[in-house]
PDB file of N, CA and C in Angstrom:
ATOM      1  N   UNK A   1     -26.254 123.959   6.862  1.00  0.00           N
ATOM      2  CA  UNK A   1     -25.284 124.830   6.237  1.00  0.00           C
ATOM      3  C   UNK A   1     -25.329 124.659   4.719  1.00  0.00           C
ATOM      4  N   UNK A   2     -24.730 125.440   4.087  1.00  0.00           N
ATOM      5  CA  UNK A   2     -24.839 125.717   2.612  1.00  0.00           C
ATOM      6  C   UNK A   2     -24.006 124.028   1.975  1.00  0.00           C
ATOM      7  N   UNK A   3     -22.624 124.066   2.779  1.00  0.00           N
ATOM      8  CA  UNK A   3     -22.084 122.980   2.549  1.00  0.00           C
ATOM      9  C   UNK A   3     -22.838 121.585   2.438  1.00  0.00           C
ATOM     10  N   UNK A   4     -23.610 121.405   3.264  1.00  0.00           N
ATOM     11  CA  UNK A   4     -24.692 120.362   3.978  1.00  0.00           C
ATOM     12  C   UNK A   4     -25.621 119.992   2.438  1.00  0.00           C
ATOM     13  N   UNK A   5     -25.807 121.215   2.379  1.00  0.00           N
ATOM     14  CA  UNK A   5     -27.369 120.955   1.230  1.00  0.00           C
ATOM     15  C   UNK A   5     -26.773 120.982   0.063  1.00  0.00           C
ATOM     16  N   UNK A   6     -25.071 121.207  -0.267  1.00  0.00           N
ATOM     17  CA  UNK A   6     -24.702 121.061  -1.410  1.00  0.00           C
ATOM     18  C   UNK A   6     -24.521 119.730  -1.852  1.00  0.00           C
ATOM     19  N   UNK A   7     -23.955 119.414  -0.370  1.00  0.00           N
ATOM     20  CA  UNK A   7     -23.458 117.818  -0.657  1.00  0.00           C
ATOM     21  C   UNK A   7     -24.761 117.121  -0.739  1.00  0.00           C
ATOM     22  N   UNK A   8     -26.020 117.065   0.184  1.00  0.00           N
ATOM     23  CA  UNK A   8     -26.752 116.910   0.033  1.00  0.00           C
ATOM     24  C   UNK A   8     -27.564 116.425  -1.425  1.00  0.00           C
ATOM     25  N   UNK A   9     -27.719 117.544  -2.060  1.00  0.00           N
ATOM     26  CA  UNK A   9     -28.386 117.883  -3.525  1.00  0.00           C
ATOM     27  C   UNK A   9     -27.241 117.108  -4.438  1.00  0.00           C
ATOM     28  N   UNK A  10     -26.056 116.817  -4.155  1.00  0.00           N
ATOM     29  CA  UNK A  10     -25.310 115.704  -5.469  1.00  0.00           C
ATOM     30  C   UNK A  10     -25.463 114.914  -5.150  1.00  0.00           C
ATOM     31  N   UNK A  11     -25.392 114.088  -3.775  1.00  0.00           N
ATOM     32  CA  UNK A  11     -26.324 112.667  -3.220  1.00  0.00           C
ATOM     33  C   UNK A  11     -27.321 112.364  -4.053  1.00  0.00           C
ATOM     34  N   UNK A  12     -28.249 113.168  -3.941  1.00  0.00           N
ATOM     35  CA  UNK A  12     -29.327 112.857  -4.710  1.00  0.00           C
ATOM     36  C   UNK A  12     -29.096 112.870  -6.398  1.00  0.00           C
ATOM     37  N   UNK A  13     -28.406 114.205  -6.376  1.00  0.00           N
ATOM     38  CA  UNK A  13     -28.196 113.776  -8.532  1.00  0.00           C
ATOM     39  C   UNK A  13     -27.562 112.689  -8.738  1.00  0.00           C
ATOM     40  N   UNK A  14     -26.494 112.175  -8.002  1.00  0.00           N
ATOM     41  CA  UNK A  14     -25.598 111.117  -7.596  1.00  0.00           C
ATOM     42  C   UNK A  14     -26.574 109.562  -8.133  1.00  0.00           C
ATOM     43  N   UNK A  15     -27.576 109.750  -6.676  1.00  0.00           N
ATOM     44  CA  UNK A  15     -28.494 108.317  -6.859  1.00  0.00           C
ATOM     45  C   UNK A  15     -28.879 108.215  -8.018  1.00  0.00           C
ATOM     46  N   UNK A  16     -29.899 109.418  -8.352  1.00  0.00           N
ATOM     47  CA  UNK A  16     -30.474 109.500  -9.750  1.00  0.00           C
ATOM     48  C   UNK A  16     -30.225 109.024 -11.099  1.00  0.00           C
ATOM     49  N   UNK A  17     -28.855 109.350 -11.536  1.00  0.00           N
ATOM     50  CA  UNK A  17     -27.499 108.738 -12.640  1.00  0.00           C
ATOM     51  C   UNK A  17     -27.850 107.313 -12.570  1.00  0.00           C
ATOM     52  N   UNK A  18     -27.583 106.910 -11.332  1.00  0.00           N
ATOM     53  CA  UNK A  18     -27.174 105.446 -10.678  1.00  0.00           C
ATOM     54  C   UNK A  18     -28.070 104.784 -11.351  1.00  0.00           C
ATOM     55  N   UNK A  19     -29.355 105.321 -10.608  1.00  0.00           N
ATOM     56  CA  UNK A  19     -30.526 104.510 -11.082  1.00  0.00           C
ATOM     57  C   UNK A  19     -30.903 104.401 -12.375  1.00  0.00           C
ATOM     58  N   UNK A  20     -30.507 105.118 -13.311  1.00  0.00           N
ATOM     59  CA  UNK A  20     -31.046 105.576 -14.787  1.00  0.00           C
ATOM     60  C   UNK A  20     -30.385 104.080 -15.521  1.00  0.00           C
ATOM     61  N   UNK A  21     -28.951 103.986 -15.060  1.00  0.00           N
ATOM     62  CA  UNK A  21     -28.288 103.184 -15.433  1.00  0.00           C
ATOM     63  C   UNK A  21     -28.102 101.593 -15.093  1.00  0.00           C
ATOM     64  N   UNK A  22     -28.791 101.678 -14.232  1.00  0.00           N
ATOM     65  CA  UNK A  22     -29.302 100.298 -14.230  1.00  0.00           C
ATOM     66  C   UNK A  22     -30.731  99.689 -14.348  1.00  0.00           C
ATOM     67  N   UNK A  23     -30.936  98.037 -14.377  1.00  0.00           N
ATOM     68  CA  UNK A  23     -31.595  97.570 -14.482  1.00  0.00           C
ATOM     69  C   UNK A  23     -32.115  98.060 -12.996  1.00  0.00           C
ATOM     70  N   UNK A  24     -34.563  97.233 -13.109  1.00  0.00           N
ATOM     71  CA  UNK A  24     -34.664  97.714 -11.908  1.00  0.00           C
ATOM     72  C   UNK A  24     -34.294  96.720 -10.973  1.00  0.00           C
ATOM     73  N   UNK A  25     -33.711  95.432 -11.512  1.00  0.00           N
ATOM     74  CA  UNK A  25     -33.460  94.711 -10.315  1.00  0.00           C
ATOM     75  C   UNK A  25     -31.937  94.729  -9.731  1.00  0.00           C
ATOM     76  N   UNK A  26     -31.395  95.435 -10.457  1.00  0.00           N
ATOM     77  CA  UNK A  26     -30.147  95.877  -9.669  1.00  0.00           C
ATOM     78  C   UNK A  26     -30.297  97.337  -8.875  1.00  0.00           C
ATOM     79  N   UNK A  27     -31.598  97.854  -9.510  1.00  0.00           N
ATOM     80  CA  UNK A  27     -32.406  98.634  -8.331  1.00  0.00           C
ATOM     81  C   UNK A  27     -32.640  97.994  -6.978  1.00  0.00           C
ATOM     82  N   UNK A  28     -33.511  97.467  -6.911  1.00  0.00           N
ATOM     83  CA  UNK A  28     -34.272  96.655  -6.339  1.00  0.00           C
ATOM     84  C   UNK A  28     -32.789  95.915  -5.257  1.00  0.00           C
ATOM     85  N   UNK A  29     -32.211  95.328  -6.064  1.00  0.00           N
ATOM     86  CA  UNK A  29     -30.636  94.256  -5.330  1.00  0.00           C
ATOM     87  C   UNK A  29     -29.820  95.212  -4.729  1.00  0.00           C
ATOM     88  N   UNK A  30     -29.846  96.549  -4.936  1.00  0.00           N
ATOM     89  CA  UNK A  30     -29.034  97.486  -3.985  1.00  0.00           C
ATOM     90  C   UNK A  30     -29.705  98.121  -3.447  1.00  0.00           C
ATOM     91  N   UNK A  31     -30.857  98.112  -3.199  1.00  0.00           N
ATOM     92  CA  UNK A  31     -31.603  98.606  -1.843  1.00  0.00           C
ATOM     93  C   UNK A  31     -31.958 100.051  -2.341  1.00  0.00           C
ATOM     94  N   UNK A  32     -32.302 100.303  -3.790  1.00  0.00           N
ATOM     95  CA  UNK A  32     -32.470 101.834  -4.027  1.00  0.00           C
ATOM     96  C   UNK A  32     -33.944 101.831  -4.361  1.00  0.00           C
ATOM     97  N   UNK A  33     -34.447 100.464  -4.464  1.00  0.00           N
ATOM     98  CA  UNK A  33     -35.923 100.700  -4.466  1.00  0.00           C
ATOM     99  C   UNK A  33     -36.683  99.562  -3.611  1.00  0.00           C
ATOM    100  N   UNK A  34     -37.948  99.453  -3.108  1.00  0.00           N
ATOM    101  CA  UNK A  34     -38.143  98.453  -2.377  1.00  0.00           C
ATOM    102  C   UNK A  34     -38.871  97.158  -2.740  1.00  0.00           C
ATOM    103  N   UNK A  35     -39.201  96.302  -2.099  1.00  0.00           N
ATOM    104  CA  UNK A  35     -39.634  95.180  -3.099  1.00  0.00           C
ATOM    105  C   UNK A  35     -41.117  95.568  -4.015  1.00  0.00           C
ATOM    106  N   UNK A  36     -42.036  96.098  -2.841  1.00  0.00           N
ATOM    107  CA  UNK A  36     -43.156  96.823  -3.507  1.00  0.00           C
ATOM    108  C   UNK A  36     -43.370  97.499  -4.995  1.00  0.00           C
ATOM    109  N   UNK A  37     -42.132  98.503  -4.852  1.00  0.00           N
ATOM    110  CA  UNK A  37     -41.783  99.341  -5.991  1.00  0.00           C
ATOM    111  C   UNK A  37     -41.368  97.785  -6.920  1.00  0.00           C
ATOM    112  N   UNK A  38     -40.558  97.277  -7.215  1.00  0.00           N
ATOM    113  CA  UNK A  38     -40.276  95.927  -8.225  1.00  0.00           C
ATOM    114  C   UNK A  38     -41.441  94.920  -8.468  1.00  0.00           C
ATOM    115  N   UNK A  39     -41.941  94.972  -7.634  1.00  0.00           N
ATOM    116  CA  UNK A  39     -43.244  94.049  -7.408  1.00  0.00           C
ATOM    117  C   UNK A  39     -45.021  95.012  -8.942  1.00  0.00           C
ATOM    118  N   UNK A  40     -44.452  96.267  -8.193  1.00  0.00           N
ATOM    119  CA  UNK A  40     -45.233  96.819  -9.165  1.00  0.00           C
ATOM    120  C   UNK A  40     -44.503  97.128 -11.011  1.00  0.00           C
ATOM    121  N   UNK A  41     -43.178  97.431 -10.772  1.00  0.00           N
ATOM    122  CA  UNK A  41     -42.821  97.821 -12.129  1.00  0.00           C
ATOM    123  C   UNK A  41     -42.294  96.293 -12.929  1.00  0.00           C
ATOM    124  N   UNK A  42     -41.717  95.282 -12.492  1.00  0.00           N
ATOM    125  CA  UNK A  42     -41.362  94.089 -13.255  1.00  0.00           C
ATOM    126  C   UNK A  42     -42.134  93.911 -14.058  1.00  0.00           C
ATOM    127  N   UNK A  43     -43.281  94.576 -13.727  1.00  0.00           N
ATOM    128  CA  UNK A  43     -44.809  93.722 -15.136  1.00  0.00           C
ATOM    129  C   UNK A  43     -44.061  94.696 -16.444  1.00  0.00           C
ATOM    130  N   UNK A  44     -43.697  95.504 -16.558  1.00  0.00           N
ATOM    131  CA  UNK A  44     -43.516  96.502 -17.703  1.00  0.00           C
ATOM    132  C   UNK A  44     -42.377  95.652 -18.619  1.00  0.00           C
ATOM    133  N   UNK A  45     -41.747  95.512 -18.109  1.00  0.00           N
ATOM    134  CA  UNK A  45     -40.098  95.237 -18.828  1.00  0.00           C
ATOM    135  C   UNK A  45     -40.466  93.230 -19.525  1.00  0.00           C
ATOM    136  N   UNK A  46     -39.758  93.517 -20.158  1.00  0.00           N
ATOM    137  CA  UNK A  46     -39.631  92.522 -20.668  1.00  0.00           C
ATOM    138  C   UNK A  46     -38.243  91.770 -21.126  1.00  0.00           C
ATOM    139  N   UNK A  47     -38.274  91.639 -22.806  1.00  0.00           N
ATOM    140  CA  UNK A  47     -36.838  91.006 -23.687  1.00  0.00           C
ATOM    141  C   UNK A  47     -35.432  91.524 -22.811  1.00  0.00           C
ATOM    142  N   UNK A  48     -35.669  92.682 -23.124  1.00  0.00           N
ATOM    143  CA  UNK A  48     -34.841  93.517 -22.392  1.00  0.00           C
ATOM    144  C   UNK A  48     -34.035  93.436 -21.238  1.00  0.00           C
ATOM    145  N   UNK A  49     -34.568  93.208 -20.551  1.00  0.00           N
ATOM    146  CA  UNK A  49     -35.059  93.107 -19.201  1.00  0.00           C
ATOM    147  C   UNK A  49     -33.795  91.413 -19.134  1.00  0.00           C
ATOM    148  N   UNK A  50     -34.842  90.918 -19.634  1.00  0.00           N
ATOM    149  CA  UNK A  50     -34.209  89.247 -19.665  1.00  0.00           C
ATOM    150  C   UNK A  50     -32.851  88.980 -20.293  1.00  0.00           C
ATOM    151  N   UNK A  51     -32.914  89.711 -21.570  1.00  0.00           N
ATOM    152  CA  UNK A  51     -31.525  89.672 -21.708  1.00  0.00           C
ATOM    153  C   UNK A  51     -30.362  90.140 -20.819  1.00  0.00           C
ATOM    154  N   UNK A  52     -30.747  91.201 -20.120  1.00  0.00           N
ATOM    155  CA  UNK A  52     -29.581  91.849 -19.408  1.00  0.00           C
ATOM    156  C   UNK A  52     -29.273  90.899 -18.343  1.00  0.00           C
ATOM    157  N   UNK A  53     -30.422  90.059 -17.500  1.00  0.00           N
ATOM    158  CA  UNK A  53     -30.174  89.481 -16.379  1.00  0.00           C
ATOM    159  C   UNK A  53     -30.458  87.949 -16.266  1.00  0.00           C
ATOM    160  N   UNK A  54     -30.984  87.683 -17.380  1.00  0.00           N
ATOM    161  CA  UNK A  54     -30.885  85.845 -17.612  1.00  0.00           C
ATOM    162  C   UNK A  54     -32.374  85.570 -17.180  1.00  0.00           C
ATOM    163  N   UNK A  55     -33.036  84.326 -18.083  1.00  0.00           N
ATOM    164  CA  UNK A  55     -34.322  83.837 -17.378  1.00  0.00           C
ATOM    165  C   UNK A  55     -34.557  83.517 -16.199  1.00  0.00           C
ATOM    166  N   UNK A  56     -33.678  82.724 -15.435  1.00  0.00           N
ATOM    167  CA  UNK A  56     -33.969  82.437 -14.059  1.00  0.00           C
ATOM    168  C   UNK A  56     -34.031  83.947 -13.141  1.00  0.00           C
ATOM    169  N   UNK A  57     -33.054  84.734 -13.112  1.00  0.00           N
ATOM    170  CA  UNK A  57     -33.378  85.700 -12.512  1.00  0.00           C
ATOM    171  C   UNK A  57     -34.406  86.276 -12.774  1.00  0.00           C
ATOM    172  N   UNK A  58     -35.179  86.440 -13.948  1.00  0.00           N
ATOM    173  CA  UNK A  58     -36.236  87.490 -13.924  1.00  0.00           C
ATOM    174  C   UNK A  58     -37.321  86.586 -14.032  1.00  0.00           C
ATOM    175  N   UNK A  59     -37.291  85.559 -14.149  1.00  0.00           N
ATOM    176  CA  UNK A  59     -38.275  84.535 -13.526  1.00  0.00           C
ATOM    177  C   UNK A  59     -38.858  84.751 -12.173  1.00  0.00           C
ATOM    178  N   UNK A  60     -37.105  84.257 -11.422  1.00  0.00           N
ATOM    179  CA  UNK A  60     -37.452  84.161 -10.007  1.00  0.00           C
ATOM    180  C   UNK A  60     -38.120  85.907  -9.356  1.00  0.00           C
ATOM    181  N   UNK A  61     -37.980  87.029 -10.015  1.00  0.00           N
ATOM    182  CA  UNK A  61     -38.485  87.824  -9.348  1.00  0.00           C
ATOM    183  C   UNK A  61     -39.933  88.060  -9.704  1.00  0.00           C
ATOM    184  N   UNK A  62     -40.167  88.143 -11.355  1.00  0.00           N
ATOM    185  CA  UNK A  62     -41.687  87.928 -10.952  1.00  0.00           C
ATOM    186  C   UNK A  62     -42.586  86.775 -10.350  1.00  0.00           C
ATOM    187  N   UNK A  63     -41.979  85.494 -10.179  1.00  0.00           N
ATOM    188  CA  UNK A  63     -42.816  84.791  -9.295  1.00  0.00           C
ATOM    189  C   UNK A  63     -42.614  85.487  -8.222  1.00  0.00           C
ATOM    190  N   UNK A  64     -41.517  85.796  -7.246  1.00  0.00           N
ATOM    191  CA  UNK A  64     -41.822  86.917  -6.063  1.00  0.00           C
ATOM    192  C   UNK A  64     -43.059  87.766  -6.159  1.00  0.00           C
ATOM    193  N   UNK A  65     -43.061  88.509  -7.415  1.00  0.00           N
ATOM    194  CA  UNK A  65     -44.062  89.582  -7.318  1.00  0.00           C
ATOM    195  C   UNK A  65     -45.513  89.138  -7.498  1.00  0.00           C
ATOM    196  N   UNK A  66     -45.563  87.634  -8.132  1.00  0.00           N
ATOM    197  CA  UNK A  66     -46.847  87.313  -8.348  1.00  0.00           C
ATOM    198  C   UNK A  66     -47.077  86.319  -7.034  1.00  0.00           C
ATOM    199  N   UNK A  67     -46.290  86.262  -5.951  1.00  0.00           N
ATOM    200  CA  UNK A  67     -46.809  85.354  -4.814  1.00  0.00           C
ATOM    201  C   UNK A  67     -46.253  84.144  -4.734  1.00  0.00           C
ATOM    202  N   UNK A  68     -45.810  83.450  -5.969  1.00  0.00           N
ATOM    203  CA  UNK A  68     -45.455  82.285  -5.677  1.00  0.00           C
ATOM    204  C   UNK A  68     -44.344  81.504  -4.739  1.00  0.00           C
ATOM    205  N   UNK A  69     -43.248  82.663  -4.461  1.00  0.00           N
ATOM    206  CA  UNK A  69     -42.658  81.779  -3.350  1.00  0.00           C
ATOM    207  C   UNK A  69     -42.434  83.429  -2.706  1.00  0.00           C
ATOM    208  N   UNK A  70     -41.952  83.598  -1.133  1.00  0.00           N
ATOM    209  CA  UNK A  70     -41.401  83.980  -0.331  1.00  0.00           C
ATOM    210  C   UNK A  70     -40.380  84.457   0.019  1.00  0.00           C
ATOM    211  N   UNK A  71     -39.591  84.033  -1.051  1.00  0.00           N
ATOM    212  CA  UNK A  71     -37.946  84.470  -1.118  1.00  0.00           C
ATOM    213  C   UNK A  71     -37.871  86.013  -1.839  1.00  0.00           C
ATOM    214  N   UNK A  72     -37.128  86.689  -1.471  1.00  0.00           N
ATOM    215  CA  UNK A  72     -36.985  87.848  -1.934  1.00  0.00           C
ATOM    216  C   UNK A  72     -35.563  88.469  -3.041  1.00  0.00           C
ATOM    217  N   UNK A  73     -34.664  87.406  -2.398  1.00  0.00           N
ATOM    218  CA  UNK A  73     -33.612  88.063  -3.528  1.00  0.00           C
ATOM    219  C   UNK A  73     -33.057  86.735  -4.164  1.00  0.00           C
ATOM    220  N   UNK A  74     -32.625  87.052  -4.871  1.00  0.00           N
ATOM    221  CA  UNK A  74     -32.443  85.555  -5.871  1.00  0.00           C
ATOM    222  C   UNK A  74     -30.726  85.679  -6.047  1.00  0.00           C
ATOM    223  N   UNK A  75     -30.063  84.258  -5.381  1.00  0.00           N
ATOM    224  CA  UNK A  75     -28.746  83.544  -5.342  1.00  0.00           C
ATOM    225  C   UNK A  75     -28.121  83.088  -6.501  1.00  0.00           C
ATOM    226  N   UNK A  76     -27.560  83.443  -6.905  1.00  0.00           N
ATOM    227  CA  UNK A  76     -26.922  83.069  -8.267  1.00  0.00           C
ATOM    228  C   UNK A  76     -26.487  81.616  -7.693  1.00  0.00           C
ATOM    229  N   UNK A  77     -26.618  80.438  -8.615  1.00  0.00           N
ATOM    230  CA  UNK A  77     -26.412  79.311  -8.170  1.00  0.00           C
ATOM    231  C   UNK A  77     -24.715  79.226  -8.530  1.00  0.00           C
ATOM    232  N   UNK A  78     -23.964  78.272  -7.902  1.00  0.00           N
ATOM    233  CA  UNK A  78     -22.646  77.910  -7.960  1.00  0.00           C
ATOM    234  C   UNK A  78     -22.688  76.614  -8.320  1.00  0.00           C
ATOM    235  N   UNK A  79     -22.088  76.499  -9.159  1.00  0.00           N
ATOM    236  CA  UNK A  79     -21.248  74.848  -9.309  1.00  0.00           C
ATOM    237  C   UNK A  79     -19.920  74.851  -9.456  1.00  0.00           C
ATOM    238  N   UNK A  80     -19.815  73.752  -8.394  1.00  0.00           N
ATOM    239  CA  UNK A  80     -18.362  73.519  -8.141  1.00  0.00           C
ATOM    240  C   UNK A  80     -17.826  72.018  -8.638  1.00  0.00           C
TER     241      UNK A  80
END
């Protein structure tokens, strides 16, 4: 129905926004892109990149993307 593909078509402009506005690993951390896709684009980004999300995080994902460990999403550590 017309309704269907309206709602439809802002879903998608919807995601689109979303994504513009974030980093890709808050891509990537909400499931809007897959590890593959991060695995290939993390090489691009850089300072940027690091500033927004801290060294360990963008550490821990390009060692993901370059093989070195297995883990896929990275735990913000706690101290208590």
């Amino acid at each position: 129905s017309l309704n269907h593909r309206y709602r439809k078509g802002f879903y998608s402009l919807f995601k689109t926004l979303q994504q513009n506005r974030m980093n890709i690993i808050q891509q990537y951390e909400l499931k809007y892109i897959t590890f593959d896709q991060l695995s290939e684009e993390i090489w691009g980004y850089g300072q940027r990149l690091i500033n927004e999300v801290g060294v360990e995080r963008f550490s821990f994902y390009v060692e993901a993307a370059a093989g070195y460990h297995n883990f896929r999403f990275y735990i913000f550590p706690l101290y208590i």
